[in-house]
N, C-alpha and C. Protein backbone atom coordinates (compact mmCIF):
# COMPACT_ATOMS: atom_id res chain seq x y z
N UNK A 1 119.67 118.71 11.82
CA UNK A 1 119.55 117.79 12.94
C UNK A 1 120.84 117.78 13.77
N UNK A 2 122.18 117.50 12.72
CA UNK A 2 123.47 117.72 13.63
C UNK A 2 123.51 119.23 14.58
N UNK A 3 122.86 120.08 14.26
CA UNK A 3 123.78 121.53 14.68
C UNK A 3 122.00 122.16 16.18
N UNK A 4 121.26 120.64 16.15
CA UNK A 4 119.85 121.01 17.07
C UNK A 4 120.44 121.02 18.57
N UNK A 5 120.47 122.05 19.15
CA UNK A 5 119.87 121.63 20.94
C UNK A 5 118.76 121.18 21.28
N UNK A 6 119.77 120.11 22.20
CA UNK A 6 118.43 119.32 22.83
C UNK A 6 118.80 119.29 24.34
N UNK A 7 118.10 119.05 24.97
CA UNK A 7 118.08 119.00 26.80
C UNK A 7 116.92 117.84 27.54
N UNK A 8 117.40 117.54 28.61
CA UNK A 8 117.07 116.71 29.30
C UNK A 8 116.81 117.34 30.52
N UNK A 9 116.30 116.91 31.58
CA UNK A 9 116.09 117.52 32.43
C UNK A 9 116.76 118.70 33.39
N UNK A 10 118.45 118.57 33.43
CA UNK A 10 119.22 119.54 34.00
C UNK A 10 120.19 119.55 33.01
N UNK A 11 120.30 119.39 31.44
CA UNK A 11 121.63 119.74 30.68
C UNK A 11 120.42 120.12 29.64
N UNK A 12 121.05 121.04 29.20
CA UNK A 12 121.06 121.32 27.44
C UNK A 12 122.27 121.11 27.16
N UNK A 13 122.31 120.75 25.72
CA UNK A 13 123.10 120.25 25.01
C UNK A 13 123.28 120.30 23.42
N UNK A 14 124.44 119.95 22.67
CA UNK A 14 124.82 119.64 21.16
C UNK A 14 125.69 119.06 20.97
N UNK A 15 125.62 117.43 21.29
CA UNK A 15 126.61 116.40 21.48
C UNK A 15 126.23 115.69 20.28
N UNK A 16 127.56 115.86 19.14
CA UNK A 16 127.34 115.05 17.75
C UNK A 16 128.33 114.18 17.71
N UNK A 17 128.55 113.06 17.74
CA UNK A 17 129.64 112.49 17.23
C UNK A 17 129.84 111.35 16.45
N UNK A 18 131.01 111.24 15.33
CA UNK A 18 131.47 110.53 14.78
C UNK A 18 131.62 108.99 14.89
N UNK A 19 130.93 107.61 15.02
CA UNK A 19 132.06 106.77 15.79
C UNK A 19 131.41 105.55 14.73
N UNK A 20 133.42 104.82 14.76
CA UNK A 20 133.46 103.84 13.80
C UNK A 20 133.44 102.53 14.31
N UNK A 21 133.19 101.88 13.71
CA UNK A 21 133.61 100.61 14.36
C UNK A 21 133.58 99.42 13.02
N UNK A 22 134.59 98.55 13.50
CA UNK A 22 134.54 97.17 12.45
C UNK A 22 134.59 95.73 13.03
N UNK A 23 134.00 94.62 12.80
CA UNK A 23 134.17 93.54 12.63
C UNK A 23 135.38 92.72 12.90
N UNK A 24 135.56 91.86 13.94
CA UNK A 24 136.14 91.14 14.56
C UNK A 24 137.56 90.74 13.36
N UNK A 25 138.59 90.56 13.40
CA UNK A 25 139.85 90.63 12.12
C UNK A 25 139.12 91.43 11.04
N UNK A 26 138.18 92.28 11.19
CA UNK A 26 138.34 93.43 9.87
C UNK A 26 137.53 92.47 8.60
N UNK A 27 136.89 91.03 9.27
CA UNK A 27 136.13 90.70 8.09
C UNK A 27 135.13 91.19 7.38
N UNK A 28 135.00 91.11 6.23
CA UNK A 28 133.87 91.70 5.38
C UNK A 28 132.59 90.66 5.53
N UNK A 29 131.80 90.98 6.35
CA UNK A 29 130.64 90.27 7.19
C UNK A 29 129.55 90.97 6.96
N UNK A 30 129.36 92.59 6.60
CA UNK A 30 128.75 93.43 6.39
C UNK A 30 128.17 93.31 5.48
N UNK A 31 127.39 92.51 4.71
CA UNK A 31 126.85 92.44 3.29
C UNK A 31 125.32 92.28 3.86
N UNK A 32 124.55 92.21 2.34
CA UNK A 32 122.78 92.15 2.24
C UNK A 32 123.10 90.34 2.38
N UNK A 33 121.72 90.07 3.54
CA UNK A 33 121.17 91.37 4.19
C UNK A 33 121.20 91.35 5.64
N UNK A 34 122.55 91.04 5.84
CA UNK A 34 123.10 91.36 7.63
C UNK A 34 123.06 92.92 7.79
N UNK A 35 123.61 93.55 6.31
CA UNK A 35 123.45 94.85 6.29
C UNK A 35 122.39 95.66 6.52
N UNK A 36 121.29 95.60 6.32
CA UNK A 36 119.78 95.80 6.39
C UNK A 36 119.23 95.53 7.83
N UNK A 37 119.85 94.38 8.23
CA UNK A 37 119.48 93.87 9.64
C UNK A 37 120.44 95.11 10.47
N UNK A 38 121.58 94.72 10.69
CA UNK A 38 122.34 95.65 11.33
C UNK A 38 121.62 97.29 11.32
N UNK A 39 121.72 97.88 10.44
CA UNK A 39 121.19 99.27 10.43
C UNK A 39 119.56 99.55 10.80
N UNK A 40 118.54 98.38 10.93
CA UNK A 40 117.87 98.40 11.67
C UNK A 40 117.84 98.34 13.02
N UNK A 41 119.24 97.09 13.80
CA UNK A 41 119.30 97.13 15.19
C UNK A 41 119.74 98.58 15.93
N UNK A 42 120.41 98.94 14.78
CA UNK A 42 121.55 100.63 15.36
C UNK A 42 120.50 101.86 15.28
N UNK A 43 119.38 101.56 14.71
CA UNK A 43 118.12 102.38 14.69
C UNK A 43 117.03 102.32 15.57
N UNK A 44 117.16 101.39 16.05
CA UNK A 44 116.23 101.03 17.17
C UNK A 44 116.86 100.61 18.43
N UNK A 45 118.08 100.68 18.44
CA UNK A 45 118.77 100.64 19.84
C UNK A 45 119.02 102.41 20.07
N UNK A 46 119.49 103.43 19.35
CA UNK A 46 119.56 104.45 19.00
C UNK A 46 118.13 105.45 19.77
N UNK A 47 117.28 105.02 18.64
CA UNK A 47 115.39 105.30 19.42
C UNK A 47 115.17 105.21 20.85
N UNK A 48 115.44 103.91 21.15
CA UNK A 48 115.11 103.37 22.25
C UNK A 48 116.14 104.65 23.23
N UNK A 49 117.03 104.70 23.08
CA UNK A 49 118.20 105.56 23.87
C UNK A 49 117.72 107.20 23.51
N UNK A 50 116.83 107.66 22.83
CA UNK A 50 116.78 108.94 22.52
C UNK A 50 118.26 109.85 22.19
N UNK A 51 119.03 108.89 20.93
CA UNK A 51 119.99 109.07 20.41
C UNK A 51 119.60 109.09 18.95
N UNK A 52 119.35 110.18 18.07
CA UNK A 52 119.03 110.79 17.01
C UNK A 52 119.72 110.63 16.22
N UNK A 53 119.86 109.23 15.02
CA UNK A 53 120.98 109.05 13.94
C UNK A 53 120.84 109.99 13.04
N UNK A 54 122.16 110.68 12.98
CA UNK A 54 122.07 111.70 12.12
C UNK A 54 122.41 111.10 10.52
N UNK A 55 123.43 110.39 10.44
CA UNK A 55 124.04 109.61 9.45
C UNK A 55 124.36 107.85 9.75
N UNK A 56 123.95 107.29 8.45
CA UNK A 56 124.62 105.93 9.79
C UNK A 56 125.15 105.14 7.76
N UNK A 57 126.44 104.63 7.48
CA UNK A 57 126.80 103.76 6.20
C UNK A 57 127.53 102.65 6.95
N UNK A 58 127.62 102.02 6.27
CA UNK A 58 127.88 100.04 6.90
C UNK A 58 128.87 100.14 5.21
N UNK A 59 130.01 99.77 5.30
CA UNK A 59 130.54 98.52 4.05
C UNK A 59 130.99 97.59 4.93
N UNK A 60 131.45 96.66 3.90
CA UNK A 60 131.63 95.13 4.44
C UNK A 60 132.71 94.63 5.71
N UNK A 61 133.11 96.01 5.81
CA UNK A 61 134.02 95.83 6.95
C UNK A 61 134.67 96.70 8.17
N UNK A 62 133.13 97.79 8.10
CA UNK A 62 133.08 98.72 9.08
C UNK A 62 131.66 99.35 9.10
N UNK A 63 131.48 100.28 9.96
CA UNK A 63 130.21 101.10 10.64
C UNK A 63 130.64 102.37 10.38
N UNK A 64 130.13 103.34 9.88
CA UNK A 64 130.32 104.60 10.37
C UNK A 64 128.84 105.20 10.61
N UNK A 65 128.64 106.26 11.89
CA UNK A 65 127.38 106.36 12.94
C UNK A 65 127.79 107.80 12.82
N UNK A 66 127.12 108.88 12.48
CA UNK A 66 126.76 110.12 13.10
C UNK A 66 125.69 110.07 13.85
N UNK A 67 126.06 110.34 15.42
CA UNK A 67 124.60 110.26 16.23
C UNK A 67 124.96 111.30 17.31
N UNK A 68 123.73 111.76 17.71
CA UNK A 68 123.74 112.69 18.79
C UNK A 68 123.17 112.07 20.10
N UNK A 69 124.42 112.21 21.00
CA UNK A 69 123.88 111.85 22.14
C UNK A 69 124.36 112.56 23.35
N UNK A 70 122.98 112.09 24.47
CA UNK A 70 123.16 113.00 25.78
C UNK A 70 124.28 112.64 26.30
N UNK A 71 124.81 113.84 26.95
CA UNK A 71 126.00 113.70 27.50
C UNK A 71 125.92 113.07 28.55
N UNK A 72 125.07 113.09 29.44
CA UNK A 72 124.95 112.57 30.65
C UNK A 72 124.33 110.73 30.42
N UNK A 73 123.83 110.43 29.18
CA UNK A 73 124.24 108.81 29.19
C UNK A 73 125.72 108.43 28.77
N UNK A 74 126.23 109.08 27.55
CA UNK A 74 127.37 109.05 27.17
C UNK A 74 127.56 108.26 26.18
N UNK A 75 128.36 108.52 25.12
CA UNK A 75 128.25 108.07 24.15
C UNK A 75 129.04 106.20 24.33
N UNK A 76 129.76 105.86 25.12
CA UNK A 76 130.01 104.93 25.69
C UNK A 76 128.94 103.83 25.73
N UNK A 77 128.25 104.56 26.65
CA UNK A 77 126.99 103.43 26.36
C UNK A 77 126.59 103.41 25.30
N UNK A 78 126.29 104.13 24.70
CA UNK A 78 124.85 103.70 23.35
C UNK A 78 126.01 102.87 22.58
N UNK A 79 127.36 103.08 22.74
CA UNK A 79 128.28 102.23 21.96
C UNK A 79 128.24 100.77 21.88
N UNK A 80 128.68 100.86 23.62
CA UNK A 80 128.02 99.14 24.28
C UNK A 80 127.00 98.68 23.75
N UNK A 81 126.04 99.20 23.87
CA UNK A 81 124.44 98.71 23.50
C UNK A 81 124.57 98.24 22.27
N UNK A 82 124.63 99.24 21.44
CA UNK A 82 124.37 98.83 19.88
C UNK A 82 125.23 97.94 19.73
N UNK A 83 126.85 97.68 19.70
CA UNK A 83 127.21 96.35 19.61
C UNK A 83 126.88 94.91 20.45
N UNK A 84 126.31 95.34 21.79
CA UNK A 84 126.15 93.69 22.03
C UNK A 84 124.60 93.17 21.62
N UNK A 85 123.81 94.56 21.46
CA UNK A 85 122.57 93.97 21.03
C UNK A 85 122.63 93.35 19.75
N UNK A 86 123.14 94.19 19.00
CA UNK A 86 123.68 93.44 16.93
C UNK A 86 124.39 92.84 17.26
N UNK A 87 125.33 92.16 17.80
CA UNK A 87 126.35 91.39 17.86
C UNK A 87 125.43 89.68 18.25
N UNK A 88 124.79 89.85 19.61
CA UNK A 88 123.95 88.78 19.93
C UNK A 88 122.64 88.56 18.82
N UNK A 89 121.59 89.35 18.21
CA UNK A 89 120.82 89.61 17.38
C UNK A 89 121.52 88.90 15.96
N UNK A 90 122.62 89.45 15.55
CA UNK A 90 122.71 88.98 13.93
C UNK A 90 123.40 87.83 14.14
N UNK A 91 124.20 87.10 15.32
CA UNK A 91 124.62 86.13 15.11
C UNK A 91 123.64 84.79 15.06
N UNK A 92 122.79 85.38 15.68
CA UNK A 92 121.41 84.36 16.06
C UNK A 92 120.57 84.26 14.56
N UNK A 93 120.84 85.20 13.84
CA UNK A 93 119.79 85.34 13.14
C UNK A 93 120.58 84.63 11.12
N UNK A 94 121.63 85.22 11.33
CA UNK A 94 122.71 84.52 10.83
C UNK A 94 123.76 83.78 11.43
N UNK A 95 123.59 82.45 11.04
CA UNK A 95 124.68 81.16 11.97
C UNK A 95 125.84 81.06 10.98
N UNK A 96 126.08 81.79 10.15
CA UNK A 96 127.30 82.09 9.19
C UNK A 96 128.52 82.88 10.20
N UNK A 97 127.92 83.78 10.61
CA UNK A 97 128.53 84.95 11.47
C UNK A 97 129.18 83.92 12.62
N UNK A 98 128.47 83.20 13.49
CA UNK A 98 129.25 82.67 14.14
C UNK A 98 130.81 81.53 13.86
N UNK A 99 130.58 80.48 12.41
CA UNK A 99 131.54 80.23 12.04
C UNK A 99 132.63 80.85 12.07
N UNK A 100 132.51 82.11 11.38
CA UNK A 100 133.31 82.83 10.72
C UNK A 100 134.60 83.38 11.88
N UNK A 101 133.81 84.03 13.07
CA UNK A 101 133.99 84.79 13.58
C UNK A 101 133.86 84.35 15.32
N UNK A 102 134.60 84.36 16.71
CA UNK A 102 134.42 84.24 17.55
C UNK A 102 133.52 85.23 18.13
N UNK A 103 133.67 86.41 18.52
CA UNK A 103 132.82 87.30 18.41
C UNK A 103 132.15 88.22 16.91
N UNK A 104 130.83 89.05 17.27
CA UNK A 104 130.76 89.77 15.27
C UNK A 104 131.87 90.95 15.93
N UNK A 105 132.01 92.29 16.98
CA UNK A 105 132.79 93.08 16.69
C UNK A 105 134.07 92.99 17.54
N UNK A 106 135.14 94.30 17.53
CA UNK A 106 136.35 93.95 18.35
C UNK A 106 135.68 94.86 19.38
N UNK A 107 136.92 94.86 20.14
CA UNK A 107 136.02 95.20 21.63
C UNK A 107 136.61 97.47 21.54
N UNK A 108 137.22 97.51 20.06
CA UNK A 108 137.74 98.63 20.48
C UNK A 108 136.68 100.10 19.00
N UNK A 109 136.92 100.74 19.15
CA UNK A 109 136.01 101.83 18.25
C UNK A 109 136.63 102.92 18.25
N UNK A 110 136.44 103.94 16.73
CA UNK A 110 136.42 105.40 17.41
C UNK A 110 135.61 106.16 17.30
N UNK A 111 135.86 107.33 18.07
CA UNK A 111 134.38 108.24 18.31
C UNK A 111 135.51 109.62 18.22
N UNK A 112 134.93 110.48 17.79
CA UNK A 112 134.97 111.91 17.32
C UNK A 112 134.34 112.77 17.52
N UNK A 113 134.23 114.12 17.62
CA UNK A 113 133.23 114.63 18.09
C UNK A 113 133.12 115.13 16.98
N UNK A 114 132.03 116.42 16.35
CA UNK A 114 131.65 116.81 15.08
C UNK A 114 131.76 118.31 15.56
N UNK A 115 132.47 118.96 16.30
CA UNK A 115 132.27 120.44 16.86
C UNK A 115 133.46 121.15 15.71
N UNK A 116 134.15 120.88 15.20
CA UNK A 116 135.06 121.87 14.18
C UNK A 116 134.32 122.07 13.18
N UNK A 117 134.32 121.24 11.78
CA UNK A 117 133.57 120.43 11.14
C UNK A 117 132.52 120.68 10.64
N UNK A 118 131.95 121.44 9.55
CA UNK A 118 130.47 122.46 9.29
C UNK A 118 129.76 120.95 9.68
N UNK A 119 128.40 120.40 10.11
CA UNK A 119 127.77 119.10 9.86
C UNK A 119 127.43 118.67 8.71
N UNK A 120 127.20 119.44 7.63
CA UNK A 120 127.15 118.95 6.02
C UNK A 120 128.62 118.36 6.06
N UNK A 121 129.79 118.78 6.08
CA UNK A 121 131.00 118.33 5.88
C UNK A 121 130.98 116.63 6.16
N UNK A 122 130.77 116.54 7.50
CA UNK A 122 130.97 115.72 8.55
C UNK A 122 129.87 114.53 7.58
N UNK A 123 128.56 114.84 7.49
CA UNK A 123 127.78 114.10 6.54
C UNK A 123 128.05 113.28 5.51
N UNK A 124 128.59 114.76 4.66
CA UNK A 124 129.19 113.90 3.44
C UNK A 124 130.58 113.10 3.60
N UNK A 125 131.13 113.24 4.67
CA UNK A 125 132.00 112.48 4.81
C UNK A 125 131.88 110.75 5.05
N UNK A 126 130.73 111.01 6.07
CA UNK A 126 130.63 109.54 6.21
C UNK A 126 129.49 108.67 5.45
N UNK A 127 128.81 109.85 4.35
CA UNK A 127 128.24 109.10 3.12
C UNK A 127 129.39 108.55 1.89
N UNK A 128 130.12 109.12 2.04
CA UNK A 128 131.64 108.86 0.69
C UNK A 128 131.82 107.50 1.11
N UNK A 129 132.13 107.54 2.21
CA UNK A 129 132.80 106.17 2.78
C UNK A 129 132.88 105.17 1.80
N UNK A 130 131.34 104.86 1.66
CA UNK A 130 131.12 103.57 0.80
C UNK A 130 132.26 103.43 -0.47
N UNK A 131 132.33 104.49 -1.19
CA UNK A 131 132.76 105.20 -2.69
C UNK A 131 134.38 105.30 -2.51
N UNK A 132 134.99 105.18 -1.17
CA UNK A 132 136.43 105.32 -1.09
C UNK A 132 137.08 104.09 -1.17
């Protein structure tokens, strides 16, 4: 799935990338079953965007997302999206999250691209996560 061309109307393309993100002071907020919730919103904001999760692990105090996306939306957006949609979504849905926390994420992330990197590598990398 990481290593597929795909195209849109005037690009073909093989845009994979890496991108992390955590929780407002780095709290461990990420648990069952915000966890369950969350990786459903990043799956269906993802869909909706015709952004193909290649990999996606949550621990309690970060995201890591292998997803492929068109270059010409940019991975920027689907970034935006998926955090303010889960961000507004789980706080509503859990009123814990809002105590805790002024906003659920920070306003900053990183993203990587997966082009060195065999995509099994890149995979198992951000399946370990949990285990490190």
């Amino acid at each position: 799935m990481v290593d597929e061309i795909r195209s849109n109307n005037s690009v073909v393309y093989r845009c994979t990338y890496h991108v992390v993100w955590c929780p407002k002071y780095r709290r461990p907020v990420i648990t069952d079953p915000v966890d369950a919730r969350l990786k459903q919103i990043i799956t269906e904001v993802c869909a909706e965007r015709d952004a193909p999760v290649v990999e996606l692990e949550t621990m309690p105090d970060q995201v890591h997302l292998l997803v492929t996306v068109d270059p010409q939306f940019g991975v920027h957006r689907l970034v935006k999206a998926i955090k303010s949609r889960s961000s507004r979504l789980l706080r509503q849905e859990f009123p814990t999250l809002k105590t805790r926390l002024p906003t659920l994420w920070t306003n900053s992330y990183f993203v990587a691209t997966v082009g060195g990197a065999t995509s099994e590598a890149v995979k198992r990398y951000v399946q370990d996560q949990r285990n490190a």
